[in-house]
N, C-alpha and C. Protein backbone atom coordinates (compact mmCIF):
# COMPACT_ATOMS: atom_id res chain seq x y z
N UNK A 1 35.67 -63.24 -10.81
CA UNK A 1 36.86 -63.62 -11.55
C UNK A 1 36.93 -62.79 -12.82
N UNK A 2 38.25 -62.44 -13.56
CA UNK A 2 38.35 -61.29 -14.62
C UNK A 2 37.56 -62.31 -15.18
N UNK A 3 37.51 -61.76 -16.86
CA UNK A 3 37.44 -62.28 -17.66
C UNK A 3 38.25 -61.94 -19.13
N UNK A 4 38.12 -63.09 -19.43
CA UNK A 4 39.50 -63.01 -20.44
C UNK A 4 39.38 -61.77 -21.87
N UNK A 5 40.46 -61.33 -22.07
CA UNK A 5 40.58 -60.35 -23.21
C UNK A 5 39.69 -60.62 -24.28
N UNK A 6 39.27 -60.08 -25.12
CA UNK A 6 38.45 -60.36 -26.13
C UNK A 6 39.31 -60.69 -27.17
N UNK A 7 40.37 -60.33 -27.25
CA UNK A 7 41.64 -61.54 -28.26
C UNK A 7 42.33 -62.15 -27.77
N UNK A 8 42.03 -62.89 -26.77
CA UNK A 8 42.44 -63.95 -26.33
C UNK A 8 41.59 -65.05 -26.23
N UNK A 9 41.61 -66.35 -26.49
CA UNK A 9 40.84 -67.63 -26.27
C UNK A 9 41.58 -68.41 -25.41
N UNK A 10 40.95 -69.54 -24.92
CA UNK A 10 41.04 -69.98 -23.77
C UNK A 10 41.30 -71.47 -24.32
N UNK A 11 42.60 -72.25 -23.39
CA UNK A 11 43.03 -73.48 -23.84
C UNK A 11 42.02 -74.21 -23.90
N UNK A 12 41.92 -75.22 -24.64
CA UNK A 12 40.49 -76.02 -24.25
C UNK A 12 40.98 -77.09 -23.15
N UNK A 13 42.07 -77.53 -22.61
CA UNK A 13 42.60 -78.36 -21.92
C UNK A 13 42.73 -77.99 -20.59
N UNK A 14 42.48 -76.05 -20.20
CA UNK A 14 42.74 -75.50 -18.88
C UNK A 14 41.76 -75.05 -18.37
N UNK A 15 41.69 -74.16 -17.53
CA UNK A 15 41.16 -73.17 -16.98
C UNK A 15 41.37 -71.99 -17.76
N UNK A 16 40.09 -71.14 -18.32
CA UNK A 16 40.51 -70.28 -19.74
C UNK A 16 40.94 -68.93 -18.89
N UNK A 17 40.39 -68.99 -17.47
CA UNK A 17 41.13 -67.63 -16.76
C UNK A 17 42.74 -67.87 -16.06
N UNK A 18 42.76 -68.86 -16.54
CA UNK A 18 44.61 -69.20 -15.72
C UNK A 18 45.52 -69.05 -16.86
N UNK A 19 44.93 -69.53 -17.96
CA UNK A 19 46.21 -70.08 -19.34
C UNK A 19 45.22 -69.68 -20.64
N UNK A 20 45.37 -68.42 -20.75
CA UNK A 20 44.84 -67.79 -21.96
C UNK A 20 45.89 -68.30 -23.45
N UNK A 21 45.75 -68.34 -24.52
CA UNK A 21 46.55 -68.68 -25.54
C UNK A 21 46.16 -67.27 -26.52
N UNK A 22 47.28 -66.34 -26.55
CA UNK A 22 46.51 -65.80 -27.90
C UNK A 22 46.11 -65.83 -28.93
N UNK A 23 44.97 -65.11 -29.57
CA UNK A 23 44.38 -65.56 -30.39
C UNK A 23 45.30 -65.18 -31.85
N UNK A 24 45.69 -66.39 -32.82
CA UNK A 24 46.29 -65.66 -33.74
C UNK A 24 45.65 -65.22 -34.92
N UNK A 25 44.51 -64.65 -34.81
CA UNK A 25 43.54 -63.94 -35.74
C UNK A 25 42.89 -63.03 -34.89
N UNK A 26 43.40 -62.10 -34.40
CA UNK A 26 42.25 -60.96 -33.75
C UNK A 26 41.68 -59.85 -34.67
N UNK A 27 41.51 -60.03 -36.12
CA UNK A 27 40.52 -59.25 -36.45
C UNK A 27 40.39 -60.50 -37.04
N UNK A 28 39.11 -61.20 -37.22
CA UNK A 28 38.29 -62.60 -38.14
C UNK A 28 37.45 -61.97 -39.26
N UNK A 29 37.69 -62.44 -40.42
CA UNK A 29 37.04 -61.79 -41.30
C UNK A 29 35.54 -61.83 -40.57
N UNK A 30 34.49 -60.68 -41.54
CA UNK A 30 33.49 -60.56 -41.01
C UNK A 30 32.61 -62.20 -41.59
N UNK A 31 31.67 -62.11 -41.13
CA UNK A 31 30.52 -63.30 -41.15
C UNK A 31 29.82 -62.85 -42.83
N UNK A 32 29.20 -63.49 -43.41
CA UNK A 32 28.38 -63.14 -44.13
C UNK A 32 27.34 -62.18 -44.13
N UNK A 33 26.59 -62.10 -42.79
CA UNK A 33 25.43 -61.67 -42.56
C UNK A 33 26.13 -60.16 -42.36
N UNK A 34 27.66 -60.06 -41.75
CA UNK A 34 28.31 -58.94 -41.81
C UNK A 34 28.10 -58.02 -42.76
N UNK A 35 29.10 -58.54 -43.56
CA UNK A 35 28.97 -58.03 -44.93
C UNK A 35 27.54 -57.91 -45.37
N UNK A 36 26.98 -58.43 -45.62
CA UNK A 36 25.68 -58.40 -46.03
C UNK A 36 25.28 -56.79 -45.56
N UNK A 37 25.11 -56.19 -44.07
CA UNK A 37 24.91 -55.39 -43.75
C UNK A 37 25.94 -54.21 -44.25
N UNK A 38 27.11 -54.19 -44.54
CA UNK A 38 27.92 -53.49 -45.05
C UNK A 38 27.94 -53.07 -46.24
N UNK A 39 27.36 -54.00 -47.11
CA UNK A 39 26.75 -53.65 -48.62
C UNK A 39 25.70 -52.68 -48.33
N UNK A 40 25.14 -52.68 -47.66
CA UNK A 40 23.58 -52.17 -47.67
C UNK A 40 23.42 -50.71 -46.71
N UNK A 41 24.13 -50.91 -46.51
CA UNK A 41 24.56 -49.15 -45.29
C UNK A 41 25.74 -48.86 -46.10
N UNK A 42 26.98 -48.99 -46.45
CA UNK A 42 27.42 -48.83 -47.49
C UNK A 42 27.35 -47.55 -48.94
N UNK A 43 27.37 -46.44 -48.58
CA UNK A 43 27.15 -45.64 -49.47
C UNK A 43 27.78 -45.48 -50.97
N UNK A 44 29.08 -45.67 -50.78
CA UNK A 44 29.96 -45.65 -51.87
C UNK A 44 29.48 -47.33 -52.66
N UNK A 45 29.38 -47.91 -52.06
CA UNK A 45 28.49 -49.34 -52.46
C UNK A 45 26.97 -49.17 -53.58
N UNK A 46 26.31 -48.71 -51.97
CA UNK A 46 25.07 -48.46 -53.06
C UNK A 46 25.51 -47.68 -54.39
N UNK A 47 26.21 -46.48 -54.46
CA UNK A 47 26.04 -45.74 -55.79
C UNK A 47 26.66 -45.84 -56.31
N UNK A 48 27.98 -47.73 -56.71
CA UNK A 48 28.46 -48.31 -57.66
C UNK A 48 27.25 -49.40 -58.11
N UNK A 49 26.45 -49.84 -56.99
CA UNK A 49 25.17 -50.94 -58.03
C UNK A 49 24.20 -50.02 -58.51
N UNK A 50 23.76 -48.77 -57.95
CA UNK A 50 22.91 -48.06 -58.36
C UNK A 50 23.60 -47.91 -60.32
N UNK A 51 25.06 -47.29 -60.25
CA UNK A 51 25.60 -47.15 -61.38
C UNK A 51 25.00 -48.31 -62.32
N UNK A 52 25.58 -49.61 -61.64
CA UNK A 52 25.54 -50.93 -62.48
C UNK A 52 24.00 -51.29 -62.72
N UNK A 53 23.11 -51.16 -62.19
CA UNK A 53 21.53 -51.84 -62.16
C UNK A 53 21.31 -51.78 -63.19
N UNK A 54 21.02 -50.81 -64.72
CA UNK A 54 20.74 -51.26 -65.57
C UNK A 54 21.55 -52.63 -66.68
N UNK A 55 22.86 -52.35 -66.31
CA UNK A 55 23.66 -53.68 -67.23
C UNK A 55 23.48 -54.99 -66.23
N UNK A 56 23.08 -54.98 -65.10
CA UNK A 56 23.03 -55.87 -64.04
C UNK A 56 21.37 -56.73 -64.18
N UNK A 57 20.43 -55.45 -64.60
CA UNK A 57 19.01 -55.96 -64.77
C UNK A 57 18.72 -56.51 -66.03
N UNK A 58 19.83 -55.90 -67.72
CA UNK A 58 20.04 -56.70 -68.41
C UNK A 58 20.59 -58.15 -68.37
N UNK A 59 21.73 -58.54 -67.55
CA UNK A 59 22.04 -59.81 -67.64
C UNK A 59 21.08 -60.61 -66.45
N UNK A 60 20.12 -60.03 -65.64
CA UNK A 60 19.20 -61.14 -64.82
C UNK A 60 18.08 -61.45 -66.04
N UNK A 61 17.79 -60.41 -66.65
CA UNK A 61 16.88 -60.55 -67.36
C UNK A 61 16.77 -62.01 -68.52
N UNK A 62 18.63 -61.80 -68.92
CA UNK A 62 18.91 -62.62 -69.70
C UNK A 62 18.67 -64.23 -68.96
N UNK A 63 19.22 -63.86 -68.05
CA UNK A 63 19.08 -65.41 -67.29
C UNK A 63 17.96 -65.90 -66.69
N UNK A 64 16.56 -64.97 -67.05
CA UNK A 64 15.67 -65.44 -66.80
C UNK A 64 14.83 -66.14 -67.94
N UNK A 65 14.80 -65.52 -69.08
CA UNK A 65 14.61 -66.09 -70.17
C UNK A 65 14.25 -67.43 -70.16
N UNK A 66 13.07 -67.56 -71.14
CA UNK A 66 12.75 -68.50 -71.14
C UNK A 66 13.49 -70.09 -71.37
N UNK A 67 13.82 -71.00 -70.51
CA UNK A 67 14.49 -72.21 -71.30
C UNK A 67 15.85 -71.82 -71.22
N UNK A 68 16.63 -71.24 -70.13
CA UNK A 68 17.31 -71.33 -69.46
C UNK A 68 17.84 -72.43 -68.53
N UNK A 69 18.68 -72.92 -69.07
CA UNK A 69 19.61 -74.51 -68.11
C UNK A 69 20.84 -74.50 -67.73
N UNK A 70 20.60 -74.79 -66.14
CA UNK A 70 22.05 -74.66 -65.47
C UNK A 70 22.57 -76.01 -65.53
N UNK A 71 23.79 -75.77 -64.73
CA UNK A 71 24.56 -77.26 -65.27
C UNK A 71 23.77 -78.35 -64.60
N UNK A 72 22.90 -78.61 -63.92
CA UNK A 72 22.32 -79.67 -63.34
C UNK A 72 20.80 -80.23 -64.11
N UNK A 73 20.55 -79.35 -65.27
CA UNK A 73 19.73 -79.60 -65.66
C UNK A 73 18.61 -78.66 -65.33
N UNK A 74 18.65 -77.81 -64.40
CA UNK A 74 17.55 -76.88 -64.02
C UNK A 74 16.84 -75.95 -64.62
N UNK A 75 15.66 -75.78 -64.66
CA UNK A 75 15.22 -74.46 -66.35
C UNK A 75 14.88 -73.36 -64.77
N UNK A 76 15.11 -72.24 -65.28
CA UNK A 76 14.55 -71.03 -64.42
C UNK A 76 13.20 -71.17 -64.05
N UNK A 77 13.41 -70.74 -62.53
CA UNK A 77 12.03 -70.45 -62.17
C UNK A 77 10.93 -70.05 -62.67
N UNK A 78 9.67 -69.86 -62.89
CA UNK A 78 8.59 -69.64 -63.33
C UNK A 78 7.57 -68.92 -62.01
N UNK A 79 6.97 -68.26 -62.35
CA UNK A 79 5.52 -68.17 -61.23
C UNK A 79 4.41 -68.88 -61.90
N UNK A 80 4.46 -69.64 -60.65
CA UNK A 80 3.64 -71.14 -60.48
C UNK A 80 2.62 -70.88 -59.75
N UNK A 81 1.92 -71.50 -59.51
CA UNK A 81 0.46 -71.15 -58.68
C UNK A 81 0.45 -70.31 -57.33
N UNK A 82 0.83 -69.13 -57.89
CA UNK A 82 1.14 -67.39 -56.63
C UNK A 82 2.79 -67.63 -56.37
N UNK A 83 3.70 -68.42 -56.71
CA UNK A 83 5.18 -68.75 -56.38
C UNK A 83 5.73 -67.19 -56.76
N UNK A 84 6.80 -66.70 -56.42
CA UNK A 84 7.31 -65.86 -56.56
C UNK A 84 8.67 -66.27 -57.69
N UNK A 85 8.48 -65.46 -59.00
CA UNK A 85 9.32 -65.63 -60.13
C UNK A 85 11.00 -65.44 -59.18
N UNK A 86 12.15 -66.33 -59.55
CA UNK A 86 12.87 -65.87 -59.47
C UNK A 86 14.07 -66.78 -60.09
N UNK A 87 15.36 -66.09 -59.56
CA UNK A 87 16.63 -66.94 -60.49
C UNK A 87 16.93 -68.03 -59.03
N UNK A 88 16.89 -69.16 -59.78
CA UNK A 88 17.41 -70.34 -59.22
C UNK A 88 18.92 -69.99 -59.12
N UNK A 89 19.63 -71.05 -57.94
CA UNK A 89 20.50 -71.31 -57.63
C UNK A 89 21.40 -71.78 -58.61
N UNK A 90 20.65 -72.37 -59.22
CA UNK A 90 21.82 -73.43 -60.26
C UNK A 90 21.93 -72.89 -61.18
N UNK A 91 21.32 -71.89 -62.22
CA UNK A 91 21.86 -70.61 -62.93
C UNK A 91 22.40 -70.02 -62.46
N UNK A 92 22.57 -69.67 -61.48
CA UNK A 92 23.53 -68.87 -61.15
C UNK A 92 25.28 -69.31 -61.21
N UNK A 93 25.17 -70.71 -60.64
CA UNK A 93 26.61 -71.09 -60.65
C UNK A 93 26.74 -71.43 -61.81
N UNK A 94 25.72 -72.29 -62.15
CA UNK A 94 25.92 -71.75 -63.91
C UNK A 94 26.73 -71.19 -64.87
N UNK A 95 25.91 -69.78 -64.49
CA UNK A 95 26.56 -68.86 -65.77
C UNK A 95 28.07 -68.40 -64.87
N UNK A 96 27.88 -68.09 -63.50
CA UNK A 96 29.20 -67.81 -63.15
C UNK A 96 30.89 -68.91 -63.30
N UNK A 97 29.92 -70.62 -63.57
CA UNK A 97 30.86 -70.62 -63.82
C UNK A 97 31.39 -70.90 -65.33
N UNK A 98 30.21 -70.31 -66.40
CA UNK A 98 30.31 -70.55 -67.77
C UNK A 98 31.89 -68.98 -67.71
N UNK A 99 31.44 -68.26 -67.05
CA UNK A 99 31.92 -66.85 -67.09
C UNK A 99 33.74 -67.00 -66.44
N UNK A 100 33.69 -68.02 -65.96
CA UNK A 100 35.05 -68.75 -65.26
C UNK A 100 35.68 -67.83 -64.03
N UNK A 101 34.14 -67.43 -63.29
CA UNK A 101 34.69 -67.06 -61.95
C UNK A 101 34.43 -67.26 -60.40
N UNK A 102 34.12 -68.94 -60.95
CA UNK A 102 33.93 -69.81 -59.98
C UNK A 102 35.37 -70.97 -59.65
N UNK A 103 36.56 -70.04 -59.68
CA UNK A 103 38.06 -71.13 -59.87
C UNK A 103 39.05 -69.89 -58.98
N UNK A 104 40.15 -70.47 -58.90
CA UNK A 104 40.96 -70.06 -58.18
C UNK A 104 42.08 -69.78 -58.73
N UNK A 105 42.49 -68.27 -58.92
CA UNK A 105 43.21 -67.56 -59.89
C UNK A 105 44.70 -67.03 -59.00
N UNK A 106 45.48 -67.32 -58.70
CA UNK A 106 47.01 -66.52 -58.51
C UNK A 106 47.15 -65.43 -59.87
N UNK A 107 47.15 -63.93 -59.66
CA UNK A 107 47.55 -63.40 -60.94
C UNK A 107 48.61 -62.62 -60.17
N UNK A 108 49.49 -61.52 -61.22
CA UNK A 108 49.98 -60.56 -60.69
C UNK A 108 49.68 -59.25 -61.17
N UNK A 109 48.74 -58.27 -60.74
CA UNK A 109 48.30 -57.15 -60.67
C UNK A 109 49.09 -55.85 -62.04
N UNK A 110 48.51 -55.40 -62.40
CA UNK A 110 49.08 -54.30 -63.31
C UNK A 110 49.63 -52.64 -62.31
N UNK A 111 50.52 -52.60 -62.45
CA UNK A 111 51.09 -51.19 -61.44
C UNK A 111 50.60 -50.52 -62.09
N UNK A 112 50.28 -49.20 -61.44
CA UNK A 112 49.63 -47.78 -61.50
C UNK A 112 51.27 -47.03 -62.56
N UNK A 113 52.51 -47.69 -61.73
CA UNK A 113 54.18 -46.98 -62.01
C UNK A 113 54.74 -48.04 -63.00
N UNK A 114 54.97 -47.88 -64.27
CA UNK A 114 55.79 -48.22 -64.91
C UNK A 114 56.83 -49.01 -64.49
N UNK A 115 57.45 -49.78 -64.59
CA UNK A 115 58.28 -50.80 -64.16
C UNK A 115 57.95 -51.33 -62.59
N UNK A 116 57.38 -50.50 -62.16
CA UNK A 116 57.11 -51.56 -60.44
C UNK A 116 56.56 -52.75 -60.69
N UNK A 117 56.64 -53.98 -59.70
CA UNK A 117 56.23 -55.10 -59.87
C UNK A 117 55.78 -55.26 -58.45
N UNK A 118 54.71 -55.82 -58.68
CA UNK A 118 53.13 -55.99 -57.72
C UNK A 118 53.19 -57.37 -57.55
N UNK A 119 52.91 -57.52 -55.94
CA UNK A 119 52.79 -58.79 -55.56
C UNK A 119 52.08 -59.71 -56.04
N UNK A 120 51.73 -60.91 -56.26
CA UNK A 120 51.19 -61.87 -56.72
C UNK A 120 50.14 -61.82 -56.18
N UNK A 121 48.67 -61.98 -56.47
CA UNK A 121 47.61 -62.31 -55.44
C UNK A 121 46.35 -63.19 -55.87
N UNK A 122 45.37 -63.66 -55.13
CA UNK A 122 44.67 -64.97 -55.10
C UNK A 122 43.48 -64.18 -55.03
N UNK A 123 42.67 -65.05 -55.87
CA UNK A 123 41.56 -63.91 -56.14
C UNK A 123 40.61 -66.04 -56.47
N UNK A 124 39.42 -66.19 -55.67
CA UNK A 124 39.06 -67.49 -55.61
C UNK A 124 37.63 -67.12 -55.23
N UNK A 125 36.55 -68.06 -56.01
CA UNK A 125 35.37 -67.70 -55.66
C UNK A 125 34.93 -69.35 -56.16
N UNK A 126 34.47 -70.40 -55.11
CA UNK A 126 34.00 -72.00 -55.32
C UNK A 126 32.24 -71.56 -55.51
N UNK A 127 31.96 -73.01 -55.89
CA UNK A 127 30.12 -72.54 -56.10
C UNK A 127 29.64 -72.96 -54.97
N UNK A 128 30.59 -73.48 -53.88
CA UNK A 128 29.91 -73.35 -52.44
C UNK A 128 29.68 -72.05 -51.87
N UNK A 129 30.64 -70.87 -52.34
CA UNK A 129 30.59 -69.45 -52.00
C UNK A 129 29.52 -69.12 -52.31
N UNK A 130 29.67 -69.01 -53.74
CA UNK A 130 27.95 -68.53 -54.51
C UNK A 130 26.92 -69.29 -53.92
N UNK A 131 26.82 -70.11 -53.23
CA UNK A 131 25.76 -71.39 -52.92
C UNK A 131 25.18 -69.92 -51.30
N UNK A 132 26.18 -70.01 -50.60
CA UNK A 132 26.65 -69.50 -49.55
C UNK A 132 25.91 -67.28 -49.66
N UNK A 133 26.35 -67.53 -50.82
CA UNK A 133 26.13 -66.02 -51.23
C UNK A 133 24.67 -65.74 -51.20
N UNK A 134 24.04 -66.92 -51.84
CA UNK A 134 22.68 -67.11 -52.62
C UNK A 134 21.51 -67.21 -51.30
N UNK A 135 22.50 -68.36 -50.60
CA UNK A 135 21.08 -67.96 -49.53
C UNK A 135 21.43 -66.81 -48.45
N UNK A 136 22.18 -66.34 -48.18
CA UNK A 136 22.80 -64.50 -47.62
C UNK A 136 22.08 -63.77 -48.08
N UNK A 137 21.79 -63.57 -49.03
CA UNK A 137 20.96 -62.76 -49.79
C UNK A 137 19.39 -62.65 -49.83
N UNK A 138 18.92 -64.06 -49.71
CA UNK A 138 17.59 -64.10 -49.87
C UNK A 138 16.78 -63.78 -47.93
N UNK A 139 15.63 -63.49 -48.13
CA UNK A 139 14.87 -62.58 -47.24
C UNK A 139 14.67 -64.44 -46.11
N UNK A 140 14.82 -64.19 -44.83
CA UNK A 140 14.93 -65.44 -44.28
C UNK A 140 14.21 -66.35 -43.88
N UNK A 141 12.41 -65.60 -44.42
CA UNK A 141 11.56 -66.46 -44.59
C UNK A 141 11.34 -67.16 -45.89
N UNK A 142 11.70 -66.69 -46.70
CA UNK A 142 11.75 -67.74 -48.15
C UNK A 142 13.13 -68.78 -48.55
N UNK A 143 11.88 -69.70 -48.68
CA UNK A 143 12.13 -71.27 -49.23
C UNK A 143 12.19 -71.58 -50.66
N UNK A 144 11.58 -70.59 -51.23
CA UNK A 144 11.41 -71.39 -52.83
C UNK A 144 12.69 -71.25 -53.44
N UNK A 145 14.09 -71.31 -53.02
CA UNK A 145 15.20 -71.50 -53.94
C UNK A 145 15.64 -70.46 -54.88
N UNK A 146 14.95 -69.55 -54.85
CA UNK A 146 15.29 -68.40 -55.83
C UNK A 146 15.42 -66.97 -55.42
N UNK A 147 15.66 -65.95 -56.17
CA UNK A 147 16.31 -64.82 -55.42
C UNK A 147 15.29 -63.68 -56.90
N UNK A 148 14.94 -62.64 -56.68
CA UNK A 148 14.74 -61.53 -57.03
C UNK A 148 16.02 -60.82 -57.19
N UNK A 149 15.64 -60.08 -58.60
CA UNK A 149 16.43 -59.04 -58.93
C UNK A 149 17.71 -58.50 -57.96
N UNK A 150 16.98 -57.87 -56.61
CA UNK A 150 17.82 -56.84 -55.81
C UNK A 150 18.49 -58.24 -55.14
N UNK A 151 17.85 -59.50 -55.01
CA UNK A 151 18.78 -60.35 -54.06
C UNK A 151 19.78 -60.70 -55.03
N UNK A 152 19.46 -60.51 -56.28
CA UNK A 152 20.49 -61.06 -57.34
C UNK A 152 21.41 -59.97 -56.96
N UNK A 153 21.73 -58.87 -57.28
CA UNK A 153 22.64 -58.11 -57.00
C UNK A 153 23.29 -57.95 -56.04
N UNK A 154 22.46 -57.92 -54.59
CA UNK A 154 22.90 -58.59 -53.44
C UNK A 154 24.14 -59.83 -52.99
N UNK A 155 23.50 -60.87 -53.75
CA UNK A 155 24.35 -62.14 -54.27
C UNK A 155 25.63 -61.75 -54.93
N UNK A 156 25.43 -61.29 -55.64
CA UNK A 156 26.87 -60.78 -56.70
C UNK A 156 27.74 -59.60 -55.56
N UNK A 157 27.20 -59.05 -55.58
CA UNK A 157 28.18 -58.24 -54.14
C UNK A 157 28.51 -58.95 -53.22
N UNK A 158 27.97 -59.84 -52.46
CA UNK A 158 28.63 -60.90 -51.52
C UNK A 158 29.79 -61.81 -52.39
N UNK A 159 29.43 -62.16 -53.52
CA UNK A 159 30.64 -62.74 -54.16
C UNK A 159 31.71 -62.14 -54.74
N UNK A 160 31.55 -60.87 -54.75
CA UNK A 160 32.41 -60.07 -55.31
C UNK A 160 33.72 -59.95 -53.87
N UNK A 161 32.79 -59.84 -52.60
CA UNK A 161 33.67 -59.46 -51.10
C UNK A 161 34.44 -61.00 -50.90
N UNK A 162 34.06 -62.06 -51.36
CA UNK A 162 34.28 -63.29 -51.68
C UNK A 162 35.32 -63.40 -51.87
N UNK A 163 35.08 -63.08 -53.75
CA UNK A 163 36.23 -63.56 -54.63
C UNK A 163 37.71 -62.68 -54.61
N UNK A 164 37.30 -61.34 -54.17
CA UNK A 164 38.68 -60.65 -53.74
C UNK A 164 38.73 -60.13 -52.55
N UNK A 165 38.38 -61.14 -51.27
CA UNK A 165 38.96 -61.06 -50.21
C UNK A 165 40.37 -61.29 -49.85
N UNK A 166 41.00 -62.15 -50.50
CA UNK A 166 42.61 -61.54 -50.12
C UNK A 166 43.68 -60.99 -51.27
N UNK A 167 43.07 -60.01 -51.57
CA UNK A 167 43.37 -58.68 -52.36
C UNK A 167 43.80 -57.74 -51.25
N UNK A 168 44.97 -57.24 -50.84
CA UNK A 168 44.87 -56.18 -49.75
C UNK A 168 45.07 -55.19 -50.43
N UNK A 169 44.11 -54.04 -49.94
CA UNK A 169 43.91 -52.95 -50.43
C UNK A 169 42.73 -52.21 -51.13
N UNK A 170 42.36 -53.52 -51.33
CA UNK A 170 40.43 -53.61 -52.01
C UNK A 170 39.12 -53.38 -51.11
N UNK A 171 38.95 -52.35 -51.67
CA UNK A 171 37.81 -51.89 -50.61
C UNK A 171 36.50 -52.87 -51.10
N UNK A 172 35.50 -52.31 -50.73
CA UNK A 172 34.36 -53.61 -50.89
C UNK A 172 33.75 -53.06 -51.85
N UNK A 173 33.83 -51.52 -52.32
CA UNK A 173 33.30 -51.00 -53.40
C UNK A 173 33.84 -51.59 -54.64
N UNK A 174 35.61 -51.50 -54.42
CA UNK A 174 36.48 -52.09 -55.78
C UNK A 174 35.99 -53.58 -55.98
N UNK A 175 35.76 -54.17 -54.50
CA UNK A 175 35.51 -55.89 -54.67
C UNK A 175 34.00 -56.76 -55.87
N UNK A 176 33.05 -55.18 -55.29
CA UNK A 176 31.90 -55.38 -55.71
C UNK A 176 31.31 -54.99 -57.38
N UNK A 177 32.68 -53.97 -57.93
CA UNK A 177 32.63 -53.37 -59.42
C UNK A 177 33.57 -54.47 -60.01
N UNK A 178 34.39 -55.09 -58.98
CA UNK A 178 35.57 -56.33 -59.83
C UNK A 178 34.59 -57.45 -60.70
N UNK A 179 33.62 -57.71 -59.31
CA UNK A 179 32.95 -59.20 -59.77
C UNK A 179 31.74 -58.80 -60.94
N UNK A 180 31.49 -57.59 -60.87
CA UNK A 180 30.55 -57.11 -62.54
C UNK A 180 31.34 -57.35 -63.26
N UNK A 181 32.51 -56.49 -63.16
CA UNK A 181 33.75 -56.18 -64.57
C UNK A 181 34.01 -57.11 -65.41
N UNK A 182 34.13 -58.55 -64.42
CA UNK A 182 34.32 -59.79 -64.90
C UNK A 182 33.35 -60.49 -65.36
């Protein structure tokens, strides 16, 4: 028996080779773990964080600091008996959302042309994303809740593909220098 188109899905009520329904999303945004890989093979990527790593290793640095508290009450990780130092979860949403780019923004864009006027667009990043971002990032045998440096940056590039995913026109390089900029 064929089998059905790869943009097509199948009624759940039929026979999916008799009464195909098309699919009305045949490109689905990518998965996390997608992206994830797309940051990281990614050339024009790497050598905008490569750019950013030192102002990027200044502000982890900052947020590692001693006596550091996220909104739940959490102080930064420590290395604890062999634990691996790193930035907790809850600093992170934290400061992102002390930084106010954990909300959901409608703006309208600045034109390149003098009097043109640019569509309106939605630019949204929740701390379930970052939550979402945080463990994407981290290596998939660790448990201790926290992320290293490169997963920190990691993290912030997944939220960056995040927060201006429906931006059309934004490559993942622009997506990933937006969410520093800010």
């Amino acid at each position: 028996s064929p089998s059905p188109s790869p943009n097509l899905y199948p009624n759940p009520n039929s026979n999916p080779n008799l009464n195909p329904i098309p699919n009305p999303n045949p490109n689905p945004a990518p998965t996390p773990n997608q992206v994830k890989k797309m940051i990281e093979k990614s050339m024009d990527v790497k050598a905008t964080l490569r750019d950013l790593a030192p102002r990027l290793k200044r502000e982890y640095d900052r947020l590692m600091a001693p006596g550091k508290v996220g909104l739940d009450g959490h102080v930064s990780m420590r290395a604890v008996g062999g634990a691996r130092r790193g930035l907790s979860l809850e600093l992170l949403v934290a400061d992102l959302s002390r930084r106010g780019l954990c909300k959901d923004v409608k703006l309208r864009p600045t034109a390149a042309v003098t009097g043109a006027m640019l569509p309106e667009v939605r630019t949204h990043l929740s701390q379930h994303d970052v939550k979402g971002a945080f463990v994407t990032a981290q290596p998939a045998q660790d448990e201790l809740g926290a992320v290293d440096f490169n997963e920190f940056v990691l993290c912030l590039a997944l939220c960056g593909h995040v927060k201006y995913d429906e931006v059309e026109g934004m490559s993942l390089k622009q997506r990933v220098a937006g969410i520093v900029a800010n």
